[in-house]
C-alpha atoms as a PDB file:
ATOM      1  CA  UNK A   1       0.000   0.000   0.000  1.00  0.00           C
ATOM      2  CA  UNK A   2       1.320   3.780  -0.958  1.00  0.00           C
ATOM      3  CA  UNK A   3       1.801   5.740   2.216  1.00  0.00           C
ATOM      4  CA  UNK A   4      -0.080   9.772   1.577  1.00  0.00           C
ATOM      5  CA  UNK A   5       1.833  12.079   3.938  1.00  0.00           C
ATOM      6  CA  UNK A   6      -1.233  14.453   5.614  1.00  0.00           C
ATOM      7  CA  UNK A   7       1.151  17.240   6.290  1.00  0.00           C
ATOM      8  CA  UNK A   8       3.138  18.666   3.476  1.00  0.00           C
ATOM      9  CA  UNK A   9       6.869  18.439   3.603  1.00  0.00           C
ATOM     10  CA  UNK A  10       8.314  21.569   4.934  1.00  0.00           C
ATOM     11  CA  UNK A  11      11.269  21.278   3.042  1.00  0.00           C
ATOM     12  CA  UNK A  12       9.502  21.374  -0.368  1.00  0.00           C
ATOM     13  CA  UNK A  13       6.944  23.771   0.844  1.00  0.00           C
ATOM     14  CA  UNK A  14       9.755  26.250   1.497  1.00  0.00           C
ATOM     15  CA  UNK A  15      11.550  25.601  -1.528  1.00  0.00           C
ATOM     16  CA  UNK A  16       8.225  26.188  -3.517  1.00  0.00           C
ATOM     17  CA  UNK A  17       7.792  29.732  -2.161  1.00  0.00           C
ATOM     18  CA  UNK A  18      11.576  30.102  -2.416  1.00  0.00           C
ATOM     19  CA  UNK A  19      11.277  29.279  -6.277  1.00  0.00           C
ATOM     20  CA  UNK A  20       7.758  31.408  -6.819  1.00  0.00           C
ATOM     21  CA  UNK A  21       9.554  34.427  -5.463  1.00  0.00           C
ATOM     22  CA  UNK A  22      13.006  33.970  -6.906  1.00  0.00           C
ATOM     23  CA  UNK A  23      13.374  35.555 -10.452  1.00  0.00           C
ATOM     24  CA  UNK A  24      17.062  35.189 -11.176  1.00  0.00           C
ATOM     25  CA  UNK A  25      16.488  31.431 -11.424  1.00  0.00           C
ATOM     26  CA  UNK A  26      15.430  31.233 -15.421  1.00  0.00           C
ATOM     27  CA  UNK A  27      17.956  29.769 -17.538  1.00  0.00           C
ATOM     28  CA  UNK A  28      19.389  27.383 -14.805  1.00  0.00           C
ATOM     29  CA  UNK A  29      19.509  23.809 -13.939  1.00  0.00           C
ATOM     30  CA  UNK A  30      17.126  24.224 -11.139  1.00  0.00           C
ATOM     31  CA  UNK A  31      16.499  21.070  -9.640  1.00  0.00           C
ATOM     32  CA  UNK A  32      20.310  20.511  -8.872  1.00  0.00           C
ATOM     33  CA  UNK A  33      19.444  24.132  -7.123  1.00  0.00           C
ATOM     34  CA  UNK A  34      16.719  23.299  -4.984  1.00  0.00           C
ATOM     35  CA  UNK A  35      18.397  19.541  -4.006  1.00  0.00           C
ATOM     36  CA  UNK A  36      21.354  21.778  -2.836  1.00  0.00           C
ATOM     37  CA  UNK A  37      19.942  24.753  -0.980  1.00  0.00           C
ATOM     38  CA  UNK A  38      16.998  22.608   0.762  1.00  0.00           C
ATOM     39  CA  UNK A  39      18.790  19.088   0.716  1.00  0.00           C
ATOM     40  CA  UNK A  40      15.793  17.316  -1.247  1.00  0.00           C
ATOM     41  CA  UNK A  41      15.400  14.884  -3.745  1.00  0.00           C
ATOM     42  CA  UNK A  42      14.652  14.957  -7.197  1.00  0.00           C
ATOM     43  CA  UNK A  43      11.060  14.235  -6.809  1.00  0.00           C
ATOM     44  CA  UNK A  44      10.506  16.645  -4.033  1.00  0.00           C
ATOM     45  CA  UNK A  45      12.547  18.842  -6.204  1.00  0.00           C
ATOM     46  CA  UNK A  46       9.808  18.128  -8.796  1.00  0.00           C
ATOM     47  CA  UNK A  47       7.075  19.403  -6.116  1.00  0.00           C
ATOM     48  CA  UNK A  48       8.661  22.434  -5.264  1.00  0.00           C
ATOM     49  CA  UNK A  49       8.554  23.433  -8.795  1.00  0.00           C
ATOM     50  CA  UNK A  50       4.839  22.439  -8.921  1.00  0.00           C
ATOM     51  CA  UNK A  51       3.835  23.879  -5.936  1.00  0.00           C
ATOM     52  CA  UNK A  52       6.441  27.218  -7.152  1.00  0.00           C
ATOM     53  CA  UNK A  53       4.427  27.083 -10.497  1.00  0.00           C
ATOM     54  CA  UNK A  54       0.910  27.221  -8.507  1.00  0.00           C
ATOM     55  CA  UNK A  55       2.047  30.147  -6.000  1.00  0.00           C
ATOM     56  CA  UNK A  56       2.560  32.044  -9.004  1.00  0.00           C
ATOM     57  CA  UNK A  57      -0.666  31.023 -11.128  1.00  0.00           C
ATOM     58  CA  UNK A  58      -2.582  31.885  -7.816  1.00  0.00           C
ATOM     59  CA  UNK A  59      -0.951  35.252  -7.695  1.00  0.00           C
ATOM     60  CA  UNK A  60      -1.755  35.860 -11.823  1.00  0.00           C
ATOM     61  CA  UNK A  61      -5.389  35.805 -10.840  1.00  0.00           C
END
């Protein structure tokens, strides 16, 4: 059976909101970025992005 986590991870929840509000990030590698600066992994790297990329579609509107 697949284990759902209730809580989000704080780690990708920061990096998310780090990513949304970070414009100098555009033409780099990113997800070697976020594993780096918030010690995730690729897949939560992956989250971050899409949790980054729905901070700022929520903010378009």
């Amino acid at each position: 059976m697949m284990q759902t986590d209730l809580q989000p991870d704080e780690a990708v929840r920061m990096a998310g909101e780090w990513l949304a509000n970070e414009p100098s990030h555009e033409g780099r590698a990113i997800v070697p970025e976020l594993k780096t600066r918030f010690g995730i992994t690729s897949l939560q790297a992956i989250d971050a992005i899409r949790a980054a990329q729905a901070l700022r579609r929520a903010r378009a509107i």
